[in-house]
Protein backbone atom coordinates (compact mmCIF):
# COMPACT_ATOMS: atom_id res chain seq x y z
CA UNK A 1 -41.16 -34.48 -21.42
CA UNK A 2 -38.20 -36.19 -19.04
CA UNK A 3 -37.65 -39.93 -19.77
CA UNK A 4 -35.61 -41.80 -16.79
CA UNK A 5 -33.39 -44.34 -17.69
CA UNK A 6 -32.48 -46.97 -15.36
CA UNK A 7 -29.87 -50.05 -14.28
CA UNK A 8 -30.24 -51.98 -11.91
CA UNK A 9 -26.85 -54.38 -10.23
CA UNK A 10 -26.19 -56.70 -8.03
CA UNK A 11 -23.06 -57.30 -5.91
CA UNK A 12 -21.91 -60.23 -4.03
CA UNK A 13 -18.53 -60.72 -1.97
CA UNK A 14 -15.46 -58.33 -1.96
CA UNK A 15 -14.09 -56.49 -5.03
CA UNK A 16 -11.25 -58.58 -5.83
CA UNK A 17 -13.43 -62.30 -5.97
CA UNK A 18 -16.87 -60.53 -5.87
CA UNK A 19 -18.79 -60.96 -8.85
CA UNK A 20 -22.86 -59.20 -9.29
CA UNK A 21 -24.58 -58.20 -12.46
CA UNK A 22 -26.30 -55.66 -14.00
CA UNK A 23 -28.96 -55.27 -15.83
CA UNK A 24 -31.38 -52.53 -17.96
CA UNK A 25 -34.22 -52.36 -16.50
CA UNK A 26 -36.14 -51.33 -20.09
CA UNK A 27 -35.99 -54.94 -20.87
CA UNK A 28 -33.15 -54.57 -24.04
CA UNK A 29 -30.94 -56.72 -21.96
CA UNK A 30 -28.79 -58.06 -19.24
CA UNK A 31 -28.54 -59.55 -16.57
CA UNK A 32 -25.04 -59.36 -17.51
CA UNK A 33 -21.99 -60.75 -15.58
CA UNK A 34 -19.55 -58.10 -14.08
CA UNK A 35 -16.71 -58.77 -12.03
CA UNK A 36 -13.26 -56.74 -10.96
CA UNK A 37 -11.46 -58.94 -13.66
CA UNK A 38 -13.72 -57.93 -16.41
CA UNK A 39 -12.37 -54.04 -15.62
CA UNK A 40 -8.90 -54.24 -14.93
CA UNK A 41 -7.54 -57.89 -17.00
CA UNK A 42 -10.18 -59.83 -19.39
CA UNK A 43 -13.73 -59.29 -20.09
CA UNK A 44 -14.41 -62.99 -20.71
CA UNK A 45 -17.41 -63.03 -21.50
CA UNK A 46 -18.36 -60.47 -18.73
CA UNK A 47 -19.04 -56.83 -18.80
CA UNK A 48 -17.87 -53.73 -17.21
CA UNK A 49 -18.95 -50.14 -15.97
CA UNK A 50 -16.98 -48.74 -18.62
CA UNK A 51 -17.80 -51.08 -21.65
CA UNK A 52 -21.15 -49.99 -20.63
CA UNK A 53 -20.41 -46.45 -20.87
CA UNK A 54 -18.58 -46.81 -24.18
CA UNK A 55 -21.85 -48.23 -25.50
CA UNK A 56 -23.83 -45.62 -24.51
CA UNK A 57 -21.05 -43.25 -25.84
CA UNK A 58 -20.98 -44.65 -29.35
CA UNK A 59 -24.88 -44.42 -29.22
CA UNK A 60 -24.96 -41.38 -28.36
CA UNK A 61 -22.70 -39.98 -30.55
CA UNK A 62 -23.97 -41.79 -33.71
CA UNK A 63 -27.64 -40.48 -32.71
CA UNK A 64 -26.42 -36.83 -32.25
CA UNK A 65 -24.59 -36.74 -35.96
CA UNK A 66 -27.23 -38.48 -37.50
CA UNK A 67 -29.67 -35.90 -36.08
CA UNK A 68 -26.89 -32.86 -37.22
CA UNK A 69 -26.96 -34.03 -40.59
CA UNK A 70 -30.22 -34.97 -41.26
CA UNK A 71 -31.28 -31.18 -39.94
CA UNK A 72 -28.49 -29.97 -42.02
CA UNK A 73 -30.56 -32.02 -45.13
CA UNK A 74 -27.64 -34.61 -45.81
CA UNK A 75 -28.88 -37.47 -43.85
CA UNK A 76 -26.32 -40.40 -43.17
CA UNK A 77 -26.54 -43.58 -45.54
CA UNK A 78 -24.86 -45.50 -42.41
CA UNK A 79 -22.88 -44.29 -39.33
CA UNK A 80 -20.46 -47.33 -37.72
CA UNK A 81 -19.06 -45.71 -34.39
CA UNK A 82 -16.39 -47.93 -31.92
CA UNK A 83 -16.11 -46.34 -28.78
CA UNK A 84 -13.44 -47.45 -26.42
CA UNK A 85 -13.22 -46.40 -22.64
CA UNK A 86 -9.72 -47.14 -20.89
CA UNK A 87 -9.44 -47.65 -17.74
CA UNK A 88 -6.63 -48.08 -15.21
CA UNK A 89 -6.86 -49.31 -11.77
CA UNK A 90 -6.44 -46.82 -9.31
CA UNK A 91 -6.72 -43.93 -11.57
CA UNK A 92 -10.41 -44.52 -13.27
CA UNK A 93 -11.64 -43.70 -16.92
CA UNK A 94 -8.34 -42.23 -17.98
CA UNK A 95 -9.81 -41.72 -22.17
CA UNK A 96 -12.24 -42.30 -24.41
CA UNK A 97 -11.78 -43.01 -28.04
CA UNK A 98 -14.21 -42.92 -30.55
CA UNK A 99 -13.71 -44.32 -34.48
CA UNK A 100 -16.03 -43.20 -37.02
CA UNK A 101 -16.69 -44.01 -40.29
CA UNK A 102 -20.21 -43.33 -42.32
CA UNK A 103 -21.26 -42.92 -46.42
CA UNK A 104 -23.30 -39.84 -46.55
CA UNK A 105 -24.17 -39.03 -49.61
CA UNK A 106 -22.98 -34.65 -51.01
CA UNK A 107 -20.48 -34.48 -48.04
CA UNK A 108 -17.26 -34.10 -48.46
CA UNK A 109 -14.58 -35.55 -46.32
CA UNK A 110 -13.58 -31.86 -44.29
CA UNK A 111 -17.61 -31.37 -43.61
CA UNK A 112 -18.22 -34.75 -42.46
CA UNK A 113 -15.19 -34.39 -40.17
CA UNK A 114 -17.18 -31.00 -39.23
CA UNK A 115 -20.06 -32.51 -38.87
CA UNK A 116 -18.35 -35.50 -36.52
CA UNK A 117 -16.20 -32.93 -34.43
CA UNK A 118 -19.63 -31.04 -33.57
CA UNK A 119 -21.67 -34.16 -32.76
CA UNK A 120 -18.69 -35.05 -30.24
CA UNK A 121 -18.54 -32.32 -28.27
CA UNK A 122 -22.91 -31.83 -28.23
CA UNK A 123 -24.05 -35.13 -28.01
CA UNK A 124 -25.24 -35.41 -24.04
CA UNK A 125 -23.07 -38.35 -22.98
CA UNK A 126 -19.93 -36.38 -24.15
CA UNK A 127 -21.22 -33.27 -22.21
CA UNK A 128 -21.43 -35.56 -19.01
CA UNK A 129 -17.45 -36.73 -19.33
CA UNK A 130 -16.25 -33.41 -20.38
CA UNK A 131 -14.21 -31.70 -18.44
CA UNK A 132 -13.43 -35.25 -16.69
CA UNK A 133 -12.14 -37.68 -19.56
CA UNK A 134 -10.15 -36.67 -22.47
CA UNK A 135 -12.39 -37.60 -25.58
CA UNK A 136 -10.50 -38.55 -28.94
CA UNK A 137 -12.06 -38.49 -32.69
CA UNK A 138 -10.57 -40.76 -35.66
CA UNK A 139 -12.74 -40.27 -38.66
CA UNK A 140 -11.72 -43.09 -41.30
């Protein structure tokens, strides 16, 4: 069974003073502010395509190794995954970064980096930027 998923914005004025929002139309949030600023300078306090995208990144990915390691029958006492998008103006999503760390118990350090390396490259919002943004791994 498919599930859609869908955002919703709202733009007003040119790029440069515009500002909109955006928001998920599931309910779990938003509106939330967006504005050019918020992508290229500051986010104060506003949002952006790609903090959005990093979210969904880290969510992904922490879904996707929990899954790997539950299957492979050493499930995850926690998973804590930072993703960070960079962007620069004029050339787009230019990386993405993700920093993992996790306690999961009869691991040891080289499987759980196995274990993260796999989840990186399968989980479906890395499949969507490969070949397109250079994704990075740090496993603390």
């Amino acid at each position: 069974m498919a599930l859609d998923s869908t955002a919703s914005a709202h733009w007003e004025g040119d790029l440069m003073s515009g500002q909109g929002t955006t928001t998920l139309t599931s309910g779990a949030g938003g509106p939330f502010a967006v504005d050019w600023k918020a992508r290229s300078e500051e986010h104060d306090g506003k949002t952006s395509p790609e903090e959005l995208i990093a979210a969904a990144h880290a969510t992904c990915f922490s879904m996707s190794l929990s899954n790997g390691l539950g299957k492979a029958g050493t499930p995850p006492d926690y998973l804590d995954v930072t993703a960070t998008a960079t962007f620069v103006p004029g050339q787009g999503i230019t990386g993405m970064h993700l920093v993992l760390s996790g306690a999961v118990p009869g691991l040891t350090d080289d499987e759980f980096r196995a274990a993260a390396e796999n989840a990186k490259q399968n989980c479906p919002v890395s499949q969507a930027l490969a070949g397109n943004v250079p994704i990075t791994l740090e496993v603390r």
